[in-house]
C-alpha atoms as a PDB file:
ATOM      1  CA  UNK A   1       0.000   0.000   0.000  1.00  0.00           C
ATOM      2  CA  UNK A   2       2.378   2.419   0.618  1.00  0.00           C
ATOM      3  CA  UNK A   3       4.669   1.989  -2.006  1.00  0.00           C
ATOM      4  CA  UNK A   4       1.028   2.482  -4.075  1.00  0.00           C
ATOM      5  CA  UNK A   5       1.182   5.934  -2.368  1.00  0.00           C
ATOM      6  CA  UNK A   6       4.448   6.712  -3.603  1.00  0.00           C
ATOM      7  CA  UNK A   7       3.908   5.467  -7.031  1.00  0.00           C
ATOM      8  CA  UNK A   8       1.080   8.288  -7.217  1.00  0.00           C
ATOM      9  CA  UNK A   9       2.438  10.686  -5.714  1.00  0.00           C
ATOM     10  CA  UNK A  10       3.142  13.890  -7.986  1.00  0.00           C
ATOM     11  CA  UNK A  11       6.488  14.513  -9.209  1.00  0.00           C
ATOM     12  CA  UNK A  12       8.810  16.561  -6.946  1.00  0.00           C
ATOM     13  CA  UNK A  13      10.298  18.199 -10.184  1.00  0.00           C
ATOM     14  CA  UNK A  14       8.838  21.845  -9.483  1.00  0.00           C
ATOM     15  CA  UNK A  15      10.484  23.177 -12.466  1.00  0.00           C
ATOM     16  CA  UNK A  16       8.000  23.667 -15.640  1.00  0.00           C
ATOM     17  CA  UNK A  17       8.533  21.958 -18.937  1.00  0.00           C
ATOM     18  CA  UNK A  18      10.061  24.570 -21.525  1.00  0.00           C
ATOM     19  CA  UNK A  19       7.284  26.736 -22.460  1.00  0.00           C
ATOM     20  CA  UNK A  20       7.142  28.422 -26.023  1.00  0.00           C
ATOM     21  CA  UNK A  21       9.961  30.496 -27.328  1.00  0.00           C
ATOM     22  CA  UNK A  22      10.249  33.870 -25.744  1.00  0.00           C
ATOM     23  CA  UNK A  23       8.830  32.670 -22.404  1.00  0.00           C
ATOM     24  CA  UNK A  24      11.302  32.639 -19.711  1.00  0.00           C
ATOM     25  CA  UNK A  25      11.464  29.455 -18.300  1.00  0.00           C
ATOM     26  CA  UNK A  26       9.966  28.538 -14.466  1.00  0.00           C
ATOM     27  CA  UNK A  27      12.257  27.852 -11.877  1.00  0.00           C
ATOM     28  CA  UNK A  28      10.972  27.668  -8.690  1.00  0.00           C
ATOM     29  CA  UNK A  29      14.393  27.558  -7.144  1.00  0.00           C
ATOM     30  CA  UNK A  30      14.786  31.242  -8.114  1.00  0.00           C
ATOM     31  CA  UNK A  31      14.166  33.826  -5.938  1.00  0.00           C
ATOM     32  CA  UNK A  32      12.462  36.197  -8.488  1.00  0.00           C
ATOM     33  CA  UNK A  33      10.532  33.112 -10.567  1.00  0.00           C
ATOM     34  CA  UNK A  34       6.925  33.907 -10.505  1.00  0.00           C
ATOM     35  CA  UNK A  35       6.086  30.809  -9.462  1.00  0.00           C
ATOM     36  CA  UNK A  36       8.461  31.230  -6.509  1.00  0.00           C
ATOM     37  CA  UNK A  37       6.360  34.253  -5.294  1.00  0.00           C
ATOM     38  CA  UNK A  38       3.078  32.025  -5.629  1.00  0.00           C
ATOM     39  CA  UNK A  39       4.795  29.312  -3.596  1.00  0.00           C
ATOM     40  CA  UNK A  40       5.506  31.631  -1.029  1.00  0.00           C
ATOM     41  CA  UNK A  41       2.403  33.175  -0.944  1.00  0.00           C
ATOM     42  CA  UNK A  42       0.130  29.874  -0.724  1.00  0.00           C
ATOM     43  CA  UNK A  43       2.587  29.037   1.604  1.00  0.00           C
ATOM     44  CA  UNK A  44       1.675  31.247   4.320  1.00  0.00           C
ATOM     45  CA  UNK A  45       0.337  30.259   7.476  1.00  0.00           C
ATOM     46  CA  UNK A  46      -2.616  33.345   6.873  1.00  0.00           C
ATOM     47  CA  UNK A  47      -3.233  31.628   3.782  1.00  0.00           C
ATOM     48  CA  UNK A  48      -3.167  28.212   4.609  1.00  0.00           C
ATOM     49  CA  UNK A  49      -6.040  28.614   7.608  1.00  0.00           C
ATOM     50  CA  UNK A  50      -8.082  31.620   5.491  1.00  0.00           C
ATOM     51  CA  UNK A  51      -8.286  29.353   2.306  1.00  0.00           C
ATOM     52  CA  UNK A  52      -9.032  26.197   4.702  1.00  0.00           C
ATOM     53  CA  UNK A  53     -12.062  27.765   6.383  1.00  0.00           C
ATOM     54  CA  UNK A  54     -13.487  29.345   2.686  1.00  0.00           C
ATOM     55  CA  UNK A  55     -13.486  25.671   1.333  1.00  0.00           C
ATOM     56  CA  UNK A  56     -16.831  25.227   3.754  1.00  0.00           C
ATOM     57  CA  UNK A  57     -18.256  28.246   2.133  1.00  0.00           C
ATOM     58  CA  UNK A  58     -18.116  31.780   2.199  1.00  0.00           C
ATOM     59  CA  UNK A  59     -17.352  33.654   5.498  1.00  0.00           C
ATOM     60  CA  UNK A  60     -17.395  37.398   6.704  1.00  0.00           C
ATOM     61  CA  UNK A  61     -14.559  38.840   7.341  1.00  0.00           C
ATOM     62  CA  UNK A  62     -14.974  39.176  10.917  1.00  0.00           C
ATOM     63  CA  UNK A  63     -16.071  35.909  11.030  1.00  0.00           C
ATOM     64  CA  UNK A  64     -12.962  34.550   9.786  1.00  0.00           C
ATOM     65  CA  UNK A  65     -11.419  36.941  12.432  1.00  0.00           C
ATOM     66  CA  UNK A  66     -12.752  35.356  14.963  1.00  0.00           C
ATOM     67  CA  UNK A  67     -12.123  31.855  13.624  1.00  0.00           C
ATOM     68  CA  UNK A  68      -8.371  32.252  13.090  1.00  0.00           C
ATOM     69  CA  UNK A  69      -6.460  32.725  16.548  1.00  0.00           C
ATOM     70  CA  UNK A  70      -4.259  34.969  16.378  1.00  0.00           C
ATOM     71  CA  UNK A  71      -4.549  36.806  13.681  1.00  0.00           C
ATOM     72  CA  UNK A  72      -4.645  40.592  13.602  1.00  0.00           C
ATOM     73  CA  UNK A  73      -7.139  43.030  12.024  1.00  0.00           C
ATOM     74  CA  UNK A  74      -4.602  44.537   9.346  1.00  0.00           C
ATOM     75  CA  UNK A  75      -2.798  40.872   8.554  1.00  0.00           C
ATOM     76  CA  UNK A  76      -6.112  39.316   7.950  1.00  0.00           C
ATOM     77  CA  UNK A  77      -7.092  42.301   5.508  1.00  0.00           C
ATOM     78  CA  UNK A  78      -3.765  42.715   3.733  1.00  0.00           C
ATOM     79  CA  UNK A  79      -4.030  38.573   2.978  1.00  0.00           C
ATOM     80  CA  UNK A  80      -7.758  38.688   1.680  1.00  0.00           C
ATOM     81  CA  UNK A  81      -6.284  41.513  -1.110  1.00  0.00           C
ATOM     82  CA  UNK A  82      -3.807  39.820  -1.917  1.00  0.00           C
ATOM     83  CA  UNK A  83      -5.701  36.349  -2.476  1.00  0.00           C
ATOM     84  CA  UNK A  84      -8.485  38.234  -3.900  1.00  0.00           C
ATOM     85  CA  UNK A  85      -5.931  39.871  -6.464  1.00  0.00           C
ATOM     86  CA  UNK A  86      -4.340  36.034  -7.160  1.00  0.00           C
ATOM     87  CA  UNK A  87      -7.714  35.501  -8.186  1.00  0.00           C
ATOM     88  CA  UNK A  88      -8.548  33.202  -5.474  1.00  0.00           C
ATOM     89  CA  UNK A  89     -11.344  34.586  -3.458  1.00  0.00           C
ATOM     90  CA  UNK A  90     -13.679  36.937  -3.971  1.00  0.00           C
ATOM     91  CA  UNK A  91     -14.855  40.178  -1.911  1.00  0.00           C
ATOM     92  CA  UNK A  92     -18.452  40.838  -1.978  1.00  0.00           C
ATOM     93  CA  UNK A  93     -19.640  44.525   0.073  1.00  0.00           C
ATOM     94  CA  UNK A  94     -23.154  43.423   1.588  1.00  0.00           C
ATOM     95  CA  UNK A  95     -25.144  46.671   2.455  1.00  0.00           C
ATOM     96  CA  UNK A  96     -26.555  47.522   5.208  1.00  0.00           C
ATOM     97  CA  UNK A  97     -25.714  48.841   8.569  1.00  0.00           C
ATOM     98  CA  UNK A  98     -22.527  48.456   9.339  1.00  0.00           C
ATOM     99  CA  UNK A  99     -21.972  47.290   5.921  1.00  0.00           C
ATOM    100  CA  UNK A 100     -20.381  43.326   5.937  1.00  0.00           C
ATOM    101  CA  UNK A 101     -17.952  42.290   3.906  1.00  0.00           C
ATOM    102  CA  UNK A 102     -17.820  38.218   2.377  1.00  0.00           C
ATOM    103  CA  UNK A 103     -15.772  36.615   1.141  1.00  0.00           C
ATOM    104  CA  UNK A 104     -15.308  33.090  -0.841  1.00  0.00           C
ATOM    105  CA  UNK A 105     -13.269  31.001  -2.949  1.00  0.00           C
ATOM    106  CA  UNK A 106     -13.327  31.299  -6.943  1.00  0.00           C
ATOM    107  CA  UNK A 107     -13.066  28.170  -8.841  1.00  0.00           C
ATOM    108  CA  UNK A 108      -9.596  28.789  -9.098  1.00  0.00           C
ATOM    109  CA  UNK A 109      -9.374  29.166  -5.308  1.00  0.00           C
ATOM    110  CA  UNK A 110     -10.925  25.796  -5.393  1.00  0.00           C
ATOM    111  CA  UNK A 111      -8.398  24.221  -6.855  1.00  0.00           C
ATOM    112  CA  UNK A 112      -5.936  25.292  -4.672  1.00  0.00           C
ATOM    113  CA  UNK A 113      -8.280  24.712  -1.427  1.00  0.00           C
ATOM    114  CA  UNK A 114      -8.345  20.864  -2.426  1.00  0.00           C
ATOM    115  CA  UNK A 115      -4.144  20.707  -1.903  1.00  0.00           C
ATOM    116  CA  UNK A 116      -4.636  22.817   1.251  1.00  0.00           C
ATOM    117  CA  UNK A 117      -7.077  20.222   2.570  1.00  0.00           C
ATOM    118  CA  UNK A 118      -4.801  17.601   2.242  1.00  0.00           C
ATOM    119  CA  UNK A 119      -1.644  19.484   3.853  1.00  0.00           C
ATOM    120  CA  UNK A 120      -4.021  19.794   6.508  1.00  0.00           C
ATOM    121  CA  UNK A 121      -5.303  16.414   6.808  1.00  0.00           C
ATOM    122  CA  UNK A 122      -1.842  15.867   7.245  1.00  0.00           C
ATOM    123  CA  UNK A 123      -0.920  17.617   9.699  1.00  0.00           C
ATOM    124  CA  UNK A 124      -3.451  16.381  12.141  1.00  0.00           C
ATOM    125  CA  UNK A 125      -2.603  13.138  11.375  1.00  0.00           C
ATOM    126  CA  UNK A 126       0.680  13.220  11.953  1.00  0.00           C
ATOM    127  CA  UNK A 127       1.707  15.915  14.727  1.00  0.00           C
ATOM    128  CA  UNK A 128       1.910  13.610  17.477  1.00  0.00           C
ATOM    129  CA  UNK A 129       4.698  12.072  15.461  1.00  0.00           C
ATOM    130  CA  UNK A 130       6.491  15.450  15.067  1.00  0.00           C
ATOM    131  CA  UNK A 131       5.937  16.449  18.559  1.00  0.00           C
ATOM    132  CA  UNK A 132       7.839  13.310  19.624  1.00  0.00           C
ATOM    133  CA  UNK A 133      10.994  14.113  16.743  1.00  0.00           C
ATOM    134  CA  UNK A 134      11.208  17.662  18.548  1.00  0.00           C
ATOM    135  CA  UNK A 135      11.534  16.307  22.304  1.00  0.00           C
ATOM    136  CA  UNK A 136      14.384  13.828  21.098  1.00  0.00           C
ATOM    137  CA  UNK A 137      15.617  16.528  19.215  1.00  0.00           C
ATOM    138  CA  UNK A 138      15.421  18.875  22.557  1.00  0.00           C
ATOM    139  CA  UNK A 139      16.600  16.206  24.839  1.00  0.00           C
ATOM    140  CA  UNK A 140      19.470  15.168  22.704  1.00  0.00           C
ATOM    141  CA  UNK A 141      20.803  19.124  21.877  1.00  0.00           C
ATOM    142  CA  UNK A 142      19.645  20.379  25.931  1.00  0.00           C
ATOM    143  CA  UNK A 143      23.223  20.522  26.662  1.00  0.00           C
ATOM    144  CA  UNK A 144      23.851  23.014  23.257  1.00  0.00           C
ATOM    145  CA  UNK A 145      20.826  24.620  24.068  1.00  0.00           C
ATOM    146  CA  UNK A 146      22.195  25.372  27.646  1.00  0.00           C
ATOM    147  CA  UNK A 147      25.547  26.121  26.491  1.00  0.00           C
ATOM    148  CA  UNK A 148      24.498  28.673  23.901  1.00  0.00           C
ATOM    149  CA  UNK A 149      22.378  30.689  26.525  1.00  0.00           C
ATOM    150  CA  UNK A 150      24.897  30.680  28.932  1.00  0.00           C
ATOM    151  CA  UNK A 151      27.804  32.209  26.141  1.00  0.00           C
ATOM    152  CA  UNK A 152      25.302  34.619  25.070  1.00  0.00           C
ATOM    153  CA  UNK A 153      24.661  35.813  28.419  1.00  0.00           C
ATOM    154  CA  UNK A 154      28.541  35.994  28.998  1.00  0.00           C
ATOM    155  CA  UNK A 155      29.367  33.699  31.318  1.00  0.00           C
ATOM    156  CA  UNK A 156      31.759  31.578  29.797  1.00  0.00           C
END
């Protein structure tokens, strides 16, 4: 079964096939590839939690506050423009008083909420197994951990 998984699973070559002459190629790896600025932005943990909680359906914006811990007033805003200028939600004013504010996913914001699903998915399945790699990790690097606070502070 699980070398079915990895038989499916989608190529980790990120780079684009050649496109038509006189388009620069994609390269992911490079800092100012388009595509590299779309990874980063899909990457981001506003993103990631705004675009999961759209995929139920569309949300007011201060209902989405509310739903994502943490987030502040102006972050929350400044994602929504720039996901609604990717082209993957849309803003809709609803009138009356105080005027609301909704927003949902576009078909293309669809798309993209399907992959975000699964990243998800995995992450709950799997934290408790990354919780346990960081306490090894912390248990077997305390004494550099220790070490390094105790230079910093000067006393070695």
């Amino acid at each position: 079964m699980r070398h079915e998984a990895v038989k499916n699973a989608p190529s980790r070559d990120l780079v684009s096939p050649a496109k038509p002459s006189g388009t620069p190629p994609r390269n992911p790896y490079d800092p100012n590839c388009p595509t590299r600025l779309l990874l980063d932005r899909i990457g981001d943990k506003w993103t990631v939690l705004i675009i999961g909680l759209l995929l139920d359906g569309p949300m007011r914006f201060n209902a989405l506050r509310r739903a994502i811990g943490g987030v502040t007033q102006k972050m929350l805003s400044q994602t929504l423009k720039i996901l609604e200028r990717d082209g993957l939600t849309t803003r809709e004013v609803i009138p009356g008083a105080p005027v609301a504010v909704e927003y949902a996913l576009t078909p293309l914001g669809q798309t993209l909420a399907t992959t975000i699903e699964g990243l998800q998915q995995w992450a709950r399945d799997h934290i408790a197994e990354v919780a346990a790699a960081r306490a090894r990790y912390d248990r077997a690097h305390a004494f550099d951990v220790v070490h390094t606070r105790i230079r910093a502070a000067g006393r070695v």
